[in-house]
PDB file of N, CA and C in Angstrom:
ATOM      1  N   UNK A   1       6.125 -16.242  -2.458  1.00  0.00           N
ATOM      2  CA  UNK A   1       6.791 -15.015  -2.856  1.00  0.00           C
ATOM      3  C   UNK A   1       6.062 -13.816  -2.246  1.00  0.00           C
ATOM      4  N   UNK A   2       6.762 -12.985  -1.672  1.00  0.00           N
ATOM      5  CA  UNK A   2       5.991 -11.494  -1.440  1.00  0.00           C
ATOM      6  C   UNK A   2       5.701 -10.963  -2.096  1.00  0.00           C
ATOM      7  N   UNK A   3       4.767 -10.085  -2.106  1.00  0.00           N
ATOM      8  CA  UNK A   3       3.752  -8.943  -2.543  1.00  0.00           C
ATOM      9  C   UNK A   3       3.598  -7.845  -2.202  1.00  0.00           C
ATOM     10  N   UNK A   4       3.184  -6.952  -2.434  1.00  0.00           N
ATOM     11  CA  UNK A   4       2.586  -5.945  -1.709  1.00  0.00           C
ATOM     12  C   UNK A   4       1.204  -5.222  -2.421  1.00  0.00           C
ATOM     13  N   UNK A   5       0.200  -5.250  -1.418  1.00  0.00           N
ATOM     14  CA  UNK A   5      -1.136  -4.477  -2.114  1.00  0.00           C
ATOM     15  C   UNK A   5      -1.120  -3.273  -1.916  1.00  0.00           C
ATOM     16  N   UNK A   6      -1.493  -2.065  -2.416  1.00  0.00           N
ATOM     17  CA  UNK A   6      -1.468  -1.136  -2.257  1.00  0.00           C
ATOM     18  C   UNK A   6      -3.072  -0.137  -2.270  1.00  0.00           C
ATOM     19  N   UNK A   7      -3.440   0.023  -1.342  1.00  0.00           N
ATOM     20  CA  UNK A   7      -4.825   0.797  -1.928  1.00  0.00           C
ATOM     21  C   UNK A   7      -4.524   2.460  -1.876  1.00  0.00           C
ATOM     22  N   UNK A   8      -4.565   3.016  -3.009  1.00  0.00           N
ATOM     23  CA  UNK A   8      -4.348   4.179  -3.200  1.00  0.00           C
ATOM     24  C   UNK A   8      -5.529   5.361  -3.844  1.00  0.00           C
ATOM     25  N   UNK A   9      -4.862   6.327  -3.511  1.00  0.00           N
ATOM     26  CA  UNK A   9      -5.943   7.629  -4.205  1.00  0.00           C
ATOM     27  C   UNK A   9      -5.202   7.953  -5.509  1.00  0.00           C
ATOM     28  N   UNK A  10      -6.273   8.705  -6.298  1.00  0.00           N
ATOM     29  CA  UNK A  10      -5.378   9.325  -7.797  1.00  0.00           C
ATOM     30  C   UNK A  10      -4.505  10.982  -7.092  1.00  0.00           C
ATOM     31  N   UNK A  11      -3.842  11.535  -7.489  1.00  0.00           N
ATOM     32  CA  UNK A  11      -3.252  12.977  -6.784  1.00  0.00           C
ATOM     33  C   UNK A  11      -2.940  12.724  -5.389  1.00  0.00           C
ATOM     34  N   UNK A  12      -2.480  11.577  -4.929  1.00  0.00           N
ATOM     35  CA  UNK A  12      -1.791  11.475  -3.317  1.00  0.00           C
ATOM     36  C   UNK A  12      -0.622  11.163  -3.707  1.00  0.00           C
ATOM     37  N   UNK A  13       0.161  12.010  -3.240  1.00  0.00           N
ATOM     38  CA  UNK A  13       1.963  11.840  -3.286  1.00  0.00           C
ATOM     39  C   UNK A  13       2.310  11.063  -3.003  1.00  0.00           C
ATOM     40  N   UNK A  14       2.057  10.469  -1.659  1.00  0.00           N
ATOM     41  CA  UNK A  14       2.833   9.559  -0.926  1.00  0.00           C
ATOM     42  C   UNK A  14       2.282   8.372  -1.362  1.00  0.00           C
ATOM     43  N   UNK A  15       0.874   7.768  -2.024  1.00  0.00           N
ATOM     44  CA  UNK A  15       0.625   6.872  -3.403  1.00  0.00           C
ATOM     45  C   UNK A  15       1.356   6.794  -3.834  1.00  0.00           C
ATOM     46  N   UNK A  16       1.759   7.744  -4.829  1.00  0.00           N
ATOM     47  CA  UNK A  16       2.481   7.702  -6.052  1.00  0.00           C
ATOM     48  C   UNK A  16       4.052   7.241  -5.619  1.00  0.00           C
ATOM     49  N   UNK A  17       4.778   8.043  -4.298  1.00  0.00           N
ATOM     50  CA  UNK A  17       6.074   7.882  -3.975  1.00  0.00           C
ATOM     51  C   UNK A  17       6.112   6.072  -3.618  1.00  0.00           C
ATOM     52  N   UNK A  18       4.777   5.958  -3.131  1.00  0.00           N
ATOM     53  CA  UNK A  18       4.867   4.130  -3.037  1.00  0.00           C
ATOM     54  C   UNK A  18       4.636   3.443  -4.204  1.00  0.00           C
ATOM     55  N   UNK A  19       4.231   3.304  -5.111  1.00  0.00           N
ATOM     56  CA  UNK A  19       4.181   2.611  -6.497  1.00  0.00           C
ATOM     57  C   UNK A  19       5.615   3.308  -7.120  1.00  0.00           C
ATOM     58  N   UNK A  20       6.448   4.472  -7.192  1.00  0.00           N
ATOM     59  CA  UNK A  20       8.033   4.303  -7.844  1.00  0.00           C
ATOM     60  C   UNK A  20       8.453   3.774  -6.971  1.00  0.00           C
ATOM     61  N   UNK A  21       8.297   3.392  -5.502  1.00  0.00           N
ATOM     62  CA  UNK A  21       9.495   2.768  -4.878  1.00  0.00           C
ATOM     63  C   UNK A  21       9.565   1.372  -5.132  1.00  0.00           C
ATOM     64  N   UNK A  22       8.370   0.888  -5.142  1.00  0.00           N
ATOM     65  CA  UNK A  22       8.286  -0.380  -5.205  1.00  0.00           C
ATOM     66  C   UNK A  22       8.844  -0.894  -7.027  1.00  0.00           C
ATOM     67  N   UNK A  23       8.492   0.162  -7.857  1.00  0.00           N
ATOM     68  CA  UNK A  23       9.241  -0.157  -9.245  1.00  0.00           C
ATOM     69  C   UNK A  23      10.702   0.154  -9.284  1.00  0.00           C
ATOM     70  N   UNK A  24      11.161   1.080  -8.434  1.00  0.00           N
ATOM     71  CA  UNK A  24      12.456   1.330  -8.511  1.00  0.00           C
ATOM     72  C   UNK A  24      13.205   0.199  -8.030  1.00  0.00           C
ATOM     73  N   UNK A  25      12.642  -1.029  -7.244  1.00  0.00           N
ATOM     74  CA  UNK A  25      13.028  -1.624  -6.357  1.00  0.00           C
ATOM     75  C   UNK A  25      13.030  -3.090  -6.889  1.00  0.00           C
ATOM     76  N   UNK A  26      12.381  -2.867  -8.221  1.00  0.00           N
ATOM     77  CA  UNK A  26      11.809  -4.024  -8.919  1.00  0.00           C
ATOM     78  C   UNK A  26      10.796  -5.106  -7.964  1.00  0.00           C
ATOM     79  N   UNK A  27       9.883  -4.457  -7.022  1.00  0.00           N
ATOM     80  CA  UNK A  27       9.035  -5.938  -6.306  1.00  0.00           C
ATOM     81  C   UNK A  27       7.460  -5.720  -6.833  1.00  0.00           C
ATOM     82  N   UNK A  28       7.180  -6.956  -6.901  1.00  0.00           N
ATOM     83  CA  UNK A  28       5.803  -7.038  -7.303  1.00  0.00           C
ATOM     84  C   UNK A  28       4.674  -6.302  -6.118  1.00  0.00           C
ATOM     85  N   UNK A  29       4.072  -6.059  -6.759  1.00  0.00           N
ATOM     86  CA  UNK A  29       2.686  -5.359  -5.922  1.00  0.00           C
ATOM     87  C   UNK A  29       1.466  -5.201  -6.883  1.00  0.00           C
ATOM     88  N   UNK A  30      -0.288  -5.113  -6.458  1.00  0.00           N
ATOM     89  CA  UNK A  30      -1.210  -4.517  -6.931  1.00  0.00           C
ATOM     90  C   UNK A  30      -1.583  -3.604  -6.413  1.00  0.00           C
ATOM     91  N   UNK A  31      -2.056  -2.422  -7.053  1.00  0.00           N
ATOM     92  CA  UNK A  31      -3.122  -1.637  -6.536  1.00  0.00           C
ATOM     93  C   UNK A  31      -4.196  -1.532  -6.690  1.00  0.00           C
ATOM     94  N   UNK A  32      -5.189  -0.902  -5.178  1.00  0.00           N
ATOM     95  CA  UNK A  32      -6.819  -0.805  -5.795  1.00  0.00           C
ATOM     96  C   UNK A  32      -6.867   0.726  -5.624  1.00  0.00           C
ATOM     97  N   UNK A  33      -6.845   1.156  -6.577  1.00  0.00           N
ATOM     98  CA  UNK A  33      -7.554   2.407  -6.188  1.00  0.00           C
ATOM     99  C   UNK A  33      -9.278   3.028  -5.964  1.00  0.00           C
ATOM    100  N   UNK A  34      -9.025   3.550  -4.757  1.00  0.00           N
ATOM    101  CA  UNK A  34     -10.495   3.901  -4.366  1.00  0.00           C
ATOM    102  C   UNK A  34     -10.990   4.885  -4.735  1.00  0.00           C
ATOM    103  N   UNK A  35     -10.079   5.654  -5.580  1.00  0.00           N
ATOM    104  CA  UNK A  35     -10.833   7.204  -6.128  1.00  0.00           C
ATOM    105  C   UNK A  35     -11.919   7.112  -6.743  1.00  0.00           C
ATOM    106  N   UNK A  36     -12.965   7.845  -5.903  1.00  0.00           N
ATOM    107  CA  UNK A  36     -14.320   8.078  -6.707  1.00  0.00           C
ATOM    108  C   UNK A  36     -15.097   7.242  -5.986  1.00  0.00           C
ATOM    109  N   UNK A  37     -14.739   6.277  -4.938  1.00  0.00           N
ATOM    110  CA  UNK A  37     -15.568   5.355  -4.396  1.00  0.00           C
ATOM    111  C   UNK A  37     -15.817   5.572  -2.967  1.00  0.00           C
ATOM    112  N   UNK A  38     -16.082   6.486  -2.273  1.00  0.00           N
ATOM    113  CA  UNK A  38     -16.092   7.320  -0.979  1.00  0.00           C
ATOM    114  C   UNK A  38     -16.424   6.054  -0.216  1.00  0.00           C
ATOM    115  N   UNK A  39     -17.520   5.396   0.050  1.00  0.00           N
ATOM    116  CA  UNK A  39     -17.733   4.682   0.534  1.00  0.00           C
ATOM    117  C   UNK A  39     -16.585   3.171   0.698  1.00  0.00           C
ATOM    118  N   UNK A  40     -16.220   2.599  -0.714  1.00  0.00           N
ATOM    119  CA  UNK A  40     -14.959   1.198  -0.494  1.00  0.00           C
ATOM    120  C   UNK A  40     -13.697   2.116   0.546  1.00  0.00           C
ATOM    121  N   UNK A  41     -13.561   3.656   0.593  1.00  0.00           N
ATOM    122  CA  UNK A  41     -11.938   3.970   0.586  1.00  0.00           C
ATOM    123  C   UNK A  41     -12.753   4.000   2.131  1.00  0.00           C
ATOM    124  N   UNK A  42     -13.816   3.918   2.689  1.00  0.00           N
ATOM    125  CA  UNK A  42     -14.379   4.866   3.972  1.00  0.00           C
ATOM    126  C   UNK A  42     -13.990   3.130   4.772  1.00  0.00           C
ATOM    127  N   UNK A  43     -14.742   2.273   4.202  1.00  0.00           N
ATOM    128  CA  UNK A  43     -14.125   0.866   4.608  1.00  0.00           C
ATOM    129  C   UNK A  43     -13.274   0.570   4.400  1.00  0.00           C
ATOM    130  N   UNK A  44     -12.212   0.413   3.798  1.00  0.00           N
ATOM    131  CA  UNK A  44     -11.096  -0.018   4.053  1.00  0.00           C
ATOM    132  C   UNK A  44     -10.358   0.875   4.818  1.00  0.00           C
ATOM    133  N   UNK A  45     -10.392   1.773   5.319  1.00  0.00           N
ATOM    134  CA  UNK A  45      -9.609   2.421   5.702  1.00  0.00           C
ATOM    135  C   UNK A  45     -10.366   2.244   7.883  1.00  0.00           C
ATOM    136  N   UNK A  46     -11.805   1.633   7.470  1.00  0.00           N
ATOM    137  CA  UNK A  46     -11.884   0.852   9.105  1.00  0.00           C
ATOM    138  C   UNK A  46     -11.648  -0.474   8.876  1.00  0.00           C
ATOM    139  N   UNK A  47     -11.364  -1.007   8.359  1.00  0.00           N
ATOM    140  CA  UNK A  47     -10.914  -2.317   8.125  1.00  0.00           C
ATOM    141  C   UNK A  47      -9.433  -2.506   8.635  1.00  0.00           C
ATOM    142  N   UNK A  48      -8.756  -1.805   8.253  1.00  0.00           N
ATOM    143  CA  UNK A  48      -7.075  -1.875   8.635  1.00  0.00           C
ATOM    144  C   UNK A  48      -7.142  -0.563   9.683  1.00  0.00           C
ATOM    145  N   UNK A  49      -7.802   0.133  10.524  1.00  0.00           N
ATOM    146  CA  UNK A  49      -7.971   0.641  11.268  1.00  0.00           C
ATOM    147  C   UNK A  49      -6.720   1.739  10.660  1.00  0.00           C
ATOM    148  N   UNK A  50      -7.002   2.278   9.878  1.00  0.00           N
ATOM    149  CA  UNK A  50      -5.790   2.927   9.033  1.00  0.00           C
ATOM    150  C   UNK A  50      -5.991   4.749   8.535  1.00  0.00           C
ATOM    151  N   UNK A  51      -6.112   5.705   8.970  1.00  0.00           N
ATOM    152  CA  UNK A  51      -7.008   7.261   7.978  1.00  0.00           C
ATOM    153  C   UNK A  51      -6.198   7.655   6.781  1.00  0.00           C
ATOM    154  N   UNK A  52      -4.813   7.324   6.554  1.00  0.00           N
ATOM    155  CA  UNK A  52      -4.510   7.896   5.411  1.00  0.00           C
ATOM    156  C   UNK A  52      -4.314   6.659   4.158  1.00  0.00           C
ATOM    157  N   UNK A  53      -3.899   7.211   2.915  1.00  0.00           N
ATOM    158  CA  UNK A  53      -3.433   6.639   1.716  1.00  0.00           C
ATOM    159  C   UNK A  53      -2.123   6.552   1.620  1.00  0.00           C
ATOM    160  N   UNK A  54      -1.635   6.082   1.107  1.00  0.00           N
ATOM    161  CA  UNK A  54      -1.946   4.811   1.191  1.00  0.00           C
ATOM    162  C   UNK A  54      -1.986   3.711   2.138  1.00  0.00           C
ATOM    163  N   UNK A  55      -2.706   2.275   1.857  1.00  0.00           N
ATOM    164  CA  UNK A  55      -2.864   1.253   2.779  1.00  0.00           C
ATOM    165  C   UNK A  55      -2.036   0.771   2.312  1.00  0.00           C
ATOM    166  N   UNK A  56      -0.942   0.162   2.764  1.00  0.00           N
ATOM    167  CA  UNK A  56      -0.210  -1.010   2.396  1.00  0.00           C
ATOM    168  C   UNK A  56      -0.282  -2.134   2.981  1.00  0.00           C
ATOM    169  N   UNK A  57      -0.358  -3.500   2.336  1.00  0.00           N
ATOM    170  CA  UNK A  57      -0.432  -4.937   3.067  1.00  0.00           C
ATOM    171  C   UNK A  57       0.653  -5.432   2.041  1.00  0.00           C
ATOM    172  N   UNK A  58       1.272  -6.226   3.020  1.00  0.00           N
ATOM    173  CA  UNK A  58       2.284  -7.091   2.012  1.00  0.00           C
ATOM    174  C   UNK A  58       1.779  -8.835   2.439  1.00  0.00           C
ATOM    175  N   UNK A  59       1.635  -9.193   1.672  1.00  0.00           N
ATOM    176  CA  UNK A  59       1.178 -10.798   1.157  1.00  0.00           C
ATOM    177  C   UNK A  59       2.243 -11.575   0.965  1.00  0.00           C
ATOM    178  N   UNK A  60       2.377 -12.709   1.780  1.00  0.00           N
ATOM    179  CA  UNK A  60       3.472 -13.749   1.610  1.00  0.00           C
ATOM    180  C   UNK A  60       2.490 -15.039   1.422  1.00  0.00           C
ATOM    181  N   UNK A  61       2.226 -16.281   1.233  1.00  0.00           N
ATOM    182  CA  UNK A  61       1.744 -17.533   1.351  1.00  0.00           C
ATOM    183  C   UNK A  61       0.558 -17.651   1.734  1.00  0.00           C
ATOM    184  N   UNK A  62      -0.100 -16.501   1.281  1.00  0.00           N
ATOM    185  CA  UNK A  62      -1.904 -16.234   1.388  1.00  0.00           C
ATOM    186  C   UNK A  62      -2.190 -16.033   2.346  1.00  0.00           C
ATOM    187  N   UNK A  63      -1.040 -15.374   2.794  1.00  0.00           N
ATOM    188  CA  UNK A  63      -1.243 -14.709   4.371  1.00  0.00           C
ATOM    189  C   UNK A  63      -1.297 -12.936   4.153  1.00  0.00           C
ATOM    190  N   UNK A  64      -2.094 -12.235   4.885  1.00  0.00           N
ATOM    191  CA  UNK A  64      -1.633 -10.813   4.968  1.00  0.00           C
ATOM    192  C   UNK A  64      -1.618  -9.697   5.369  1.00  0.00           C
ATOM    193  N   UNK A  65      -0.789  -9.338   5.634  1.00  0.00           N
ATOM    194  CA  UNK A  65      -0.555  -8.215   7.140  1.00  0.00           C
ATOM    195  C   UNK A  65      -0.380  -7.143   6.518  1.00  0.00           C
ATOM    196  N   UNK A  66      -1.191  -6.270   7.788  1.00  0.00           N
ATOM    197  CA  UNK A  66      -0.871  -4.909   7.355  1.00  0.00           C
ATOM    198  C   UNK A  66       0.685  -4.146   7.418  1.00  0.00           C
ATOM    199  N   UNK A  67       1.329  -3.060   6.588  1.00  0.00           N
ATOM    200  CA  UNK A  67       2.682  -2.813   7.090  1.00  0.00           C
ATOM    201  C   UNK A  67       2.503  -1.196   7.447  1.00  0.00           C
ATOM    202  N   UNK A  68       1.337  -0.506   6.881  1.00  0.00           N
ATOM    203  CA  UNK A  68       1.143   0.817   7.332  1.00  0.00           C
ATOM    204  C   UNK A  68       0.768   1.513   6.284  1.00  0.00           C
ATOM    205  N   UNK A  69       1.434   2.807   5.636  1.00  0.00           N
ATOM    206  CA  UNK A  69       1.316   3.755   4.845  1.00  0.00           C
ATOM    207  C   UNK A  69       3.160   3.736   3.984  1.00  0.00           C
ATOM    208  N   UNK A  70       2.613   4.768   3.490  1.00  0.00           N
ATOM    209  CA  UNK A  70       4.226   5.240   2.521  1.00  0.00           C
ATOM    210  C   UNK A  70       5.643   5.067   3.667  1.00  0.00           C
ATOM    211  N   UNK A  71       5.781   5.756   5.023  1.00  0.00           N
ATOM    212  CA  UNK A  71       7.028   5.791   6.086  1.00  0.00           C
ATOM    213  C   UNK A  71       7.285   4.082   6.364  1.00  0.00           C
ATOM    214  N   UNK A  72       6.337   3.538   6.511  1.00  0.00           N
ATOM    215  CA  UNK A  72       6.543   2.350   6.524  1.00  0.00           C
ATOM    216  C   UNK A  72       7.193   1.096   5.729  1.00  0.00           C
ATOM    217  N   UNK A  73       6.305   1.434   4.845  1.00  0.00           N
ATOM    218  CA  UNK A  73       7.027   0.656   3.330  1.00  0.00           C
ATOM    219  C   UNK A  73       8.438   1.298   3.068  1.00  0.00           C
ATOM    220  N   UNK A  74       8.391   2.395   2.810  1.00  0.00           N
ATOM    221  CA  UNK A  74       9.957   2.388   3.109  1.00  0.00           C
ATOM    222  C   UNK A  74      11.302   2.078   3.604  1.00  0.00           C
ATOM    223  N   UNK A  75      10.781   1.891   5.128  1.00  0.00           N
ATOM    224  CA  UNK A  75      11.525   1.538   5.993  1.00  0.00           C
ATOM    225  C   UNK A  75      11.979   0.003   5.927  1.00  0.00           C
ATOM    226  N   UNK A  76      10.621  -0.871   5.709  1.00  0.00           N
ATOM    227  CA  UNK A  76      10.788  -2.356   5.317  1.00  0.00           C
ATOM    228  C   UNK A  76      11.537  -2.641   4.313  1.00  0.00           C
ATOM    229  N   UNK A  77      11.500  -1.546   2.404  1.00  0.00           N
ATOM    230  CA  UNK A  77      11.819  -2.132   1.715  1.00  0.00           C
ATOM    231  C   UNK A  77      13.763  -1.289   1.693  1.00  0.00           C
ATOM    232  N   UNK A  78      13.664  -0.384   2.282  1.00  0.00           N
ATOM    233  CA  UNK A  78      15.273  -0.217   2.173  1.00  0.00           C
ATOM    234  C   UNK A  78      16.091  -0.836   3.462  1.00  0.00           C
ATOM    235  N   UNK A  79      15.371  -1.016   4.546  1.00  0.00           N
ATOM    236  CA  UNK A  79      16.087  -2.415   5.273  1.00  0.00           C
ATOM    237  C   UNK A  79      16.529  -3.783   4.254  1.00  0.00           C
ATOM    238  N   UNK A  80      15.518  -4.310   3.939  1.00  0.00           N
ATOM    239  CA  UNK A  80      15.308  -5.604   3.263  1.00  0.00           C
ATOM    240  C   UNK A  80      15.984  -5.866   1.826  1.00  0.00           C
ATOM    241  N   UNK A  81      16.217  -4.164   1.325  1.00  0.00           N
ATOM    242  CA  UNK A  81      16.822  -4.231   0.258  1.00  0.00           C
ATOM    243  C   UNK A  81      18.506  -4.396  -0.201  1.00  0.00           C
TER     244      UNK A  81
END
């Protein structure tokens, strides 16, 4: 089944616009939020070679790829929807 992880900030819009879409949409997802943790948000964000918030990865069969930020997820979940 798909997933989606989400690593987010507290007060980032486009966070927040990705956690209602994904509820509006009814699909499962977690988030980590890195607020307050300068250093986890400083790595993950070279990890997925990624500078803004949110990170999104969507997880299928313990596999998992990156899909981008908020423009992205969008695009996947109102195609797909």
């Amino acid at each position: 089944m798909k997933k989606y992880v989400l690593f987010i900030k507290e007060a980032c819009p486009y966070c927040v616009m990705a956690v209602e879409l994904l509820e509006e949409k009814n699909l499962e997802y977690d988030t980590i939020n890195v607020n307050g943790n300068v250093i986890l948000a400083q790595q993950v964000k070279n990890a997925f070679n990624w500078n803004t918030f949110p990170i999104v990865l969507e997880q299928e069969n313990d596999v998992s790829k990156l899909i981008g930020g908020f423009d992205s997820l969008e695009g996947i979940v109102i195609n797909d929807g």
